[in-house]
Structure formats: C-alpha cells, structure tokens
Protein backbone atom coordinates (compact mmCIF):
# COMPACT_ATOMS: atom_id res chain seq x y z
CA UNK A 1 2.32 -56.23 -23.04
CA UNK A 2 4.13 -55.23 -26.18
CA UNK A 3 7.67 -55.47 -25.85
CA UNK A 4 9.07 -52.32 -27.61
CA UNK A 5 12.84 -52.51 -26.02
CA UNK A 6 15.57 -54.75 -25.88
CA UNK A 7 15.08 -54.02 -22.03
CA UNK A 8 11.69 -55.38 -22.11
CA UNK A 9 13.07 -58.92 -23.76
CA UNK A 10 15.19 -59.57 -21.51
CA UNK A 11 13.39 -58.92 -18.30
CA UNK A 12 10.87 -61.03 -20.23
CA UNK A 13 13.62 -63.47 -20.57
CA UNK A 14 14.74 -63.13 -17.06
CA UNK A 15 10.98 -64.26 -15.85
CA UNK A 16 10.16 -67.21 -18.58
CA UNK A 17 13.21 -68.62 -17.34
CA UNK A 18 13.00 -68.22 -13.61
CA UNK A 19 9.33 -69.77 -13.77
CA UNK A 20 10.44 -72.39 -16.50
CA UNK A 21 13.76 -74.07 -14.10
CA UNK A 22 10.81 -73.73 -11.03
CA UNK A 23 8.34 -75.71 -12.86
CA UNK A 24 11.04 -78.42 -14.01
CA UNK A 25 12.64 -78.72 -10.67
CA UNK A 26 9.29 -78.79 -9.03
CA UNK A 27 8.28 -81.94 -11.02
CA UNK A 28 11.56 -83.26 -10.37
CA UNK A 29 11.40 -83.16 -6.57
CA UNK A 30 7.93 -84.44 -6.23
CA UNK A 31 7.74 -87.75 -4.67
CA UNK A 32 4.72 -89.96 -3.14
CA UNK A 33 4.56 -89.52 0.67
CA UNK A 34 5.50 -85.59 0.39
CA UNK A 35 2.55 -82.91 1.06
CA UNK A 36 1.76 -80.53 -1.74
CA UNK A 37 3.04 -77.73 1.14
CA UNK A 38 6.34 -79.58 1.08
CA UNK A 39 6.63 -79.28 -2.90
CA UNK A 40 5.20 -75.28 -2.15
CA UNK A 41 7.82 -74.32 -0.51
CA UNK A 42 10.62 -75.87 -2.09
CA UNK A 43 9.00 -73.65 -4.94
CA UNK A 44 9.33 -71.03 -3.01
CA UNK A 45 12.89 -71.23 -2.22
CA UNK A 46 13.62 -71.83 -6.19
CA UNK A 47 12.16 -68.07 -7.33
CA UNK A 48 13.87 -66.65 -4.30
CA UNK A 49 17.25 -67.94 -5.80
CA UNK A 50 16.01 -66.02 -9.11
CA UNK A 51 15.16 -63.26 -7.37
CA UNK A 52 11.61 -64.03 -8.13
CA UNK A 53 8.29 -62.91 -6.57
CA UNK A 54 5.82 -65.72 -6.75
CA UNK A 55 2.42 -63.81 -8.33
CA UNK A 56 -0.69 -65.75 -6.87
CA UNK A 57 0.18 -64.33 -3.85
CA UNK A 58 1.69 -60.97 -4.86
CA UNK A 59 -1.27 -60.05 -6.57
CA UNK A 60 -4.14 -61.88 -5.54
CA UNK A 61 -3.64 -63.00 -1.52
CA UNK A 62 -3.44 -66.82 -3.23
CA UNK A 63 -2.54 -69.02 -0.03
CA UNK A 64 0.63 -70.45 -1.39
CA UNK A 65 3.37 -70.17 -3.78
CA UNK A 66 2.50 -72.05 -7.06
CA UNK A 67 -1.24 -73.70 -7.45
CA UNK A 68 -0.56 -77.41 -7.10
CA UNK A 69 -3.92 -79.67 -8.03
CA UNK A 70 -4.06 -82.92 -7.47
CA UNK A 71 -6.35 -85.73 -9.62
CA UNK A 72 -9.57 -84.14 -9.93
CA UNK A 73 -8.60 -80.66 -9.26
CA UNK A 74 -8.37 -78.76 -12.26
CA UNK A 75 -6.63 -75.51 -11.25
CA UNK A 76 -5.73 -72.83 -8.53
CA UNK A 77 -5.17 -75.74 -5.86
CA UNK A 78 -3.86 -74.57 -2.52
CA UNK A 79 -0.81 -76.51 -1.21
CA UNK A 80 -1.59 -78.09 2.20
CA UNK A 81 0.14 -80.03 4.66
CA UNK A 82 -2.43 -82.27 4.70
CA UNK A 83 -2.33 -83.23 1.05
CA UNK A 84 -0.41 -85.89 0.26
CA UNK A 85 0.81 -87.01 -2.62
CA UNK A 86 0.34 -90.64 -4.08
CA UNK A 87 2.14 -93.13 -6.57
CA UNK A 88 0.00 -92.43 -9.77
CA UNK A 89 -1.40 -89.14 -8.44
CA UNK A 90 -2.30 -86.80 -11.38
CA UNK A 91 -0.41 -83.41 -10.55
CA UNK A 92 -0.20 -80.35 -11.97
CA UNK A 93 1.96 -77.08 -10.96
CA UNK A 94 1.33 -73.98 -11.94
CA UNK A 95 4.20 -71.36 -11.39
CA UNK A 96 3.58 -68.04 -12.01
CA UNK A 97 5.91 -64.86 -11.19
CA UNK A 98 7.18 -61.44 -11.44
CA UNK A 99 11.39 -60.94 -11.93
CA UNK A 100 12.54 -56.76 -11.69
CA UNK A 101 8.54 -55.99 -12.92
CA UNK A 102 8.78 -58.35 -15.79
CA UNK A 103 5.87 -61.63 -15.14
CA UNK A 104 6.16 -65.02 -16.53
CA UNK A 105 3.60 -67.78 -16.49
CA UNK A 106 3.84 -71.90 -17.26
CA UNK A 107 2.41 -74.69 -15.93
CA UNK A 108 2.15 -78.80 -16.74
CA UNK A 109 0.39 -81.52 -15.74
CA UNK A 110 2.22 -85.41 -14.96
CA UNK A 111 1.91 -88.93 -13.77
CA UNK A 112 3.91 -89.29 -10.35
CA UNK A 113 5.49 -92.44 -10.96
CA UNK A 114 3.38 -95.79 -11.92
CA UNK A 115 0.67 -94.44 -14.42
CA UNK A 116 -2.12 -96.58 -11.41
CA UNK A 117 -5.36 -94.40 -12.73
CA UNK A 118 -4.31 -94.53 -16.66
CA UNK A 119 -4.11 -91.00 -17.70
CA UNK A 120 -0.84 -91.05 -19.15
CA UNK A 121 -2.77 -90.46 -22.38
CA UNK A 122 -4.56 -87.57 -21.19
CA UNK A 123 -1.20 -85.94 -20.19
CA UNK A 124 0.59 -86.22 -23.13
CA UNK A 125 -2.60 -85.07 -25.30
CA UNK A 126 -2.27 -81.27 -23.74
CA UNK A 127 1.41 -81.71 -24.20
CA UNK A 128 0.72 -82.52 -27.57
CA UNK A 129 -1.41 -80.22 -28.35
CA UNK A 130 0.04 -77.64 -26.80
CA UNK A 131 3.27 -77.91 -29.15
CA UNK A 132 1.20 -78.17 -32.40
CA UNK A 133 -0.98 -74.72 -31.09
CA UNK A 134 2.64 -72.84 -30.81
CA UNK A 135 4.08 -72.84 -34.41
CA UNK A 136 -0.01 -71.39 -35.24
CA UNK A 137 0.52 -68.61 -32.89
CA UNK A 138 1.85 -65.50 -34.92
CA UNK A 139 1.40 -62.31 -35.88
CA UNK A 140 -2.30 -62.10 -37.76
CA UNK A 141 -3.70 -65.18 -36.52
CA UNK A 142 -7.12 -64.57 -35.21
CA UNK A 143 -7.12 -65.79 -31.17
CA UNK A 144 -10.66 -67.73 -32.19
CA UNK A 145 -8.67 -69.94 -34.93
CA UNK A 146 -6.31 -70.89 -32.43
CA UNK A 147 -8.55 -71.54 -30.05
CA UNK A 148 -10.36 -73.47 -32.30
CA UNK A 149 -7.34 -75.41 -33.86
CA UNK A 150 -6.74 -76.71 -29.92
CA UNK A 151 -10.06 -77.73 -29.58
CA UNK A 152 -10.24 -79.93 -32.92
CA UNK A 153 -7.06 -81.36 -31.90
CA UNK A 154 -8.87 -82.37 -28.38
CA UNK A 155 -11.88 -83.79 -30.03
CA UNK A 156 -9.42 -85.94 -32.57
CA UNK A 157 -7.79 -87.67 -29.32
CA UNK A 158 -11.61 -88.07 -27.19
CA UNK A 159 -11.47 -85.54 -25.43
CA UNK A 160 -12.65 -82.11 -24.91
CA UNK A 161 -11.47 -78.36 -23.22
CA UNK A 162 -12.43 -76.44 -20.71
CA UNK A 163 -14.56 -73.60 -21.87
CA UNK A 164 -14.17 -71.39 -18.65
CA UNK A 165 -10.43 -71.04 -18.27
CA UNK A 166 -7.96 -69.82 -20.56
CA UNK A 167 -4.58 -68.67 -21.24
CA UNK A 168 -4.02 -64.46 -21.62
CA UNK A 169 -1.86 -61.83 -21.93
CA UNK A 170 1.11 -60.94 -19.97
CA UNK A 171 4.34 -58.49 -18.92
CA UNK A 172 4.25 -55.95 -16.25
CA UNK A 173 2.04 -57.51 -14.81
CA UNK A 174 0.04 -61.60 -14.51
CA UNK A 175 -2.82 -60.79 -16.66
CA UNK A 176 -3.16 -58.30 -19.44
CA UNK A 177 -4.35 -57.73 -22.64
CA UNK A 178 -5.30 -59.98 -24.49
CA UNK A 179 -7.57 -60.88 -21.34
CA UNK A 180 -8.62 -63.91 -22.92
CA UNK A 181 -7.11 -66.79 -24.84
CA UNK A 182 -9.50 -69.81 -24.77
CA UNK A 183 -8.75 -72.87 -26.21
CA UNK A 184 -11.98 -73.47 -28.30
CA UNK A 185 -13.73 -71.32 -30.56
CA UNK A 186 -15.18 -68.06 -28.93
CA UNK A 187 -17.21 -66.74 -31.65
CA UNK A 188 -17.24 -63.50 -29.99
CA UNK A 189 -13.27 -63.03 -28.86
CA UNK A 190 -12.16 -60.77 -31.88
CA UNK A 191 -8.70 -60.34 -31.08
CA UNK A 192 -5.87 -60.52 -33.47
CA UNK A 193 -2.16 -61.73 -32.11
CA UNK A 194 0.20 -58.37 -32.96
CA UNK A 195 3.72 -59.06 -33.26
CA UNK A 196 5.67 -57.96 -29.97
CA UNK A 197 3.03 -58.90 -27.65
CA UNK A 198 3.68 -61.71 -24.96
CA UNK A 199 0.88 -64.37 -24.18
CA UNK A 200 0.61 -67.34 -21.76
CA UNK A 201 -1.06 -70.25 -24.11
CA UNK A 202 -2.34 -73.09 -22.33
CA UNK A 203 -4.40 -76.13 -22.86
CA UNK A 204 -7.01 -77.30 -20.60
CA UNK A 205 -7.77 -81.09 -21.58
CA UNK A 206 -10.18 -82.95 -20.39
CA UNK A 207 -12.25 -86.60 -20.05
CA UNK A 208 -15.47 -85.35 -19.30
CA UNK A 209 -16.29 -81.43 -18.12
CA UNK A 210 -16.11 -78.94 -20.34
CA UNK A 211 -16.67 -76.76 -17.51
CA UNK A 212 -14.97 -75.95 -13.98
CA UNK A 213 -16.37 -74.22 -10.61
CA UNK A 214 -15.08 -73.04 -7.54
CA UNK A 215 -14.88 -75.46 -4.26
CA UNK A 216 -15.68 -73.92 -0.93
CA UNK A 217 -11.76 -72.75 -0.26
CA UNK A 218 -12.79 -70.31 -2.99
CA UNK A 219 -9.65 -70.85 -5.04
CA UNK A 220 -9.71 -74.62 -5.67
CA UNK A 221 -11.89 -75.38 -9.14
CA UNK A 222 -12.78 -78.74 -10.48
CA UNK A 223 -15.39 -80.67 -13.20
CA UNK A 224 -18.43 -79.61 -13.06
CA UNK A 225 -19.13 -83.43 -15.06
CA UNK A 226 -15.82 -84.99 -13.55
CA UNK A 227 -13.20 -86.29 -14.98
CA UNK A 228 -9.83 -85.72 -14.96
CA UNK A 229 -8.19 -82.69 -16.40
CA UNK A 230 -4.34 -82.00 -17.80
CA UNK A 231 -3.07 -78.24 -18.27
CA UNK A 232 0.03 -77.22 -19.83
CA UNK A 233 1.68 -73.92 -20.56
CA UNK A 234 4.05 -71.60 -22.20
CA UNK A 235 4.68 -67.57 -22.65
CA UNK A 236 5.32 -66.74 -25.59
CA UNK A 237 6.52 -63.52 -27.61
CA UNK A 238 4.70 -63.43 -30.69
CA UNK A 239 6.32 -63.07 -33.86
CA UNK A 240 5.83 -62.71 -37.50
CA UNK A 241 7.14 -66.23 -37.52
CA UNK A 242 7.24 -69.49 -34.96
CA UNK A 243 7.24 -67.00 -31.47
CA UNK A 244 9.75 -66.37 -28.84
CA UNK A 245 9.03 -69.27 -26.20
CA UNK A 246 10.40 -67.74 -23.43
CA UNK A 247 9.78 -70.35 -20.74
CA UNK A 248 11.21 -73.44 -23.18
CA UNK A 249 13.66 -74.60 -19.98
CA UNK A 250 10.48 -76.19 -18.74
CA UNK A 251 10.89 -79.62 -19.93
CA UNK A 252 7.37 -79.18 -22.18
CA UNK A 253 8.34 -79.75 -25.54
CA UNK A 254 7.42 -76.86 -27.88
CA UNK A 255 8.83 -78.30 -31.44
C-alpha cells in the first residue's frame, strides 16, 4: 500500500499499534500449564478492545485468532485446547489484523521461562537480526540486498533462513504488493522499496531447514530437515531515511 494521506498514517498507526500491545500482552500472559486456545482467546479479547478484526480468520477461514507454534512448528499453528504449553517451550505468536480497513502484521518468537532446550540463542539471533535489517530498509534499497544482508547475518551466528516464507507488503488489506520479501537473496525478486509504501519484514531463523511444509491440518508448517525455528516481525513505513516502525509497542527492539 502506499500511504498518500495523513488518513492513511494514522489508520496505519491505529493497526501497528493494536497488533503491537496484542503481541506484548500475549507473551506476557503465557504461562506453562495454559493451552495455546487459552492464550487464543485472550488474543482475541485484546483486538476486540482495539476495535480490531483478527485477519487469519477474516480473510483466510484460519481456525483461530493469532497462529501460535510451538517448538518445532515454524508458522501458521492452530491454537488448541489440547496444546499445552511447557516450561522452556519455544513459542511464537503471530498477530495479524485489520483496524477501520487499515492491516497490521508482527510476530516474535520466546523462551517460556527456564531456557530447558537451549535456544535462547536462536531467539535472540532473529531479534537481532531483525533490528540490524530495519535501519537497511529505505527508499531505493533493492528487496534482494536486504534479503541478502539477513541471510549473511544468519550464516555469521550458524544458522540459516527459511527460503519458503517471507515477509510482504501490506495496508488495506494482509498481503499486498510487494508480494514477497524473503530474507535471503532471490536473484529473481526485482523489487525496489518506494518511499510511502508499508511492509511486514520478518526473519525466519533457523538450526537446520532451510525449508518448511505443510502438516496434515493444512495450516500448521514445520522443517522439512528439523530443527528449531525463531520468527520475528515488524511493519514498517518506508522512508527515505530509518522507516516508520509502526508496530514498535511490541517489546522487539528495532534500534
């Protein structure tokens, strides 16, 4: 989307941060013993307060609220009552949702409580990595540098990105142009970031796959080597400068 009107920042504004204090207060509540449906709809009852229409299932009949994934999982994982969460459990939420027409999109991965499998590393790599990746993302930059740039900073730490998912644009509506924005070289994604266009830049770090597939639920997607996998995300209005992070109430750091 390119924002053209004051209008369109604000309702931008308006769904970063509705998304961003889910996300943080998500995290916040989760606690071993509770089921990932639990966590769901306490979600759910956050957007409401912002007025907010969760988009997985707006748009695309997703069984829940936000995807939740638990250890192995590496995105789109339905909440379930009979998924429980664990000390030492690798999480990740993904909220996504639209406010008035206006979408925003984040997501982050964390230890819940005692770091028992030792991925606390992993986590704070695609935090890391994530907030060196923003500052590069301006007006000009080609989306297969800073694709690129994300993977290098991967391979510097031992580890490696997911070469099937990746971040996109985003406004009136969950996905838009620029349909893809991978975080490794694509050789063949052309696409320049324009000032006044918003994106959703995320990092998918991981131990061993490089590449996901679907589970039988048909939403659920995982390794196809194993391994563990850590996602975190921002939107962002791009600028000729450092962009507009319009879901920075998330708790990810982004300087």
């Amino acid at each position: 989307m390119y924002v053209a009107t004051l209008e369109d920042l604000e309702g931008m504004k308006r769904a970063g941060e509705a998304v961003a204090q889910t996300l943080r207060q998500m995290q916040a509540f989760a606690q071993p013993g509770m089921s990932t449906l639990e966590l769901d709809e306490y979600g759910r009852r956050l957007l409401e307060g912002f007025g907010a229409d969760p988009a997985p299932s707006r748009d695309y009949g997703f069984p829940g609220c936000a995807c939740i994934c638990v250890n192995e999982e590496a995105c789109h994982g339905i909440p379930t009552a009979e998924k429980i969460l664990k000390e030492g459990d690798l999480v990740n939420i993904d909220v996504s949702a639209a406010v008035d027409g206006y979408y925003g999109d984040n997501g982050g991965s964390f230890i819940l409580g005692k770091d028992l499998q030792n991925l606390g590393g992993l986590v704070q790599a695609s935090m890391d990595i994530l907030r060196l990746a923003i500052p590069r993302a301006k007006h000009g930059v080609r989306i297969a540098d800073l694709g690129a740039y994300i993977e290098q900073e991967a391979k510097k730490r031992g580890l490696r990105v997911i070469r099937n998912l990746c971040g996109h644009g985003i406004g009136r509506s969950l996905h838009e142009s620029p349909e893809e924005v991978p975080c490794f070289r694509d050789v063949y994604n052309t696409d320049v970031l324009q000032a006044g266009t918003a994106i959703a830049l995320e990092t998918f770090i991981s131990t061993q796959s490089e590449y996901v597939y679907e589970l039988e639920d048909g939403w659920t997607m995982v390794g196809e080597d194993g391994g563990f996998i850590a996602q975190h995300e921002h939107t962002l209005l791009i600028t000729e400068d450092f962009p507009v992070v319009l879901t920075r109430n998330n708790g990810i750091p982004y300087q």
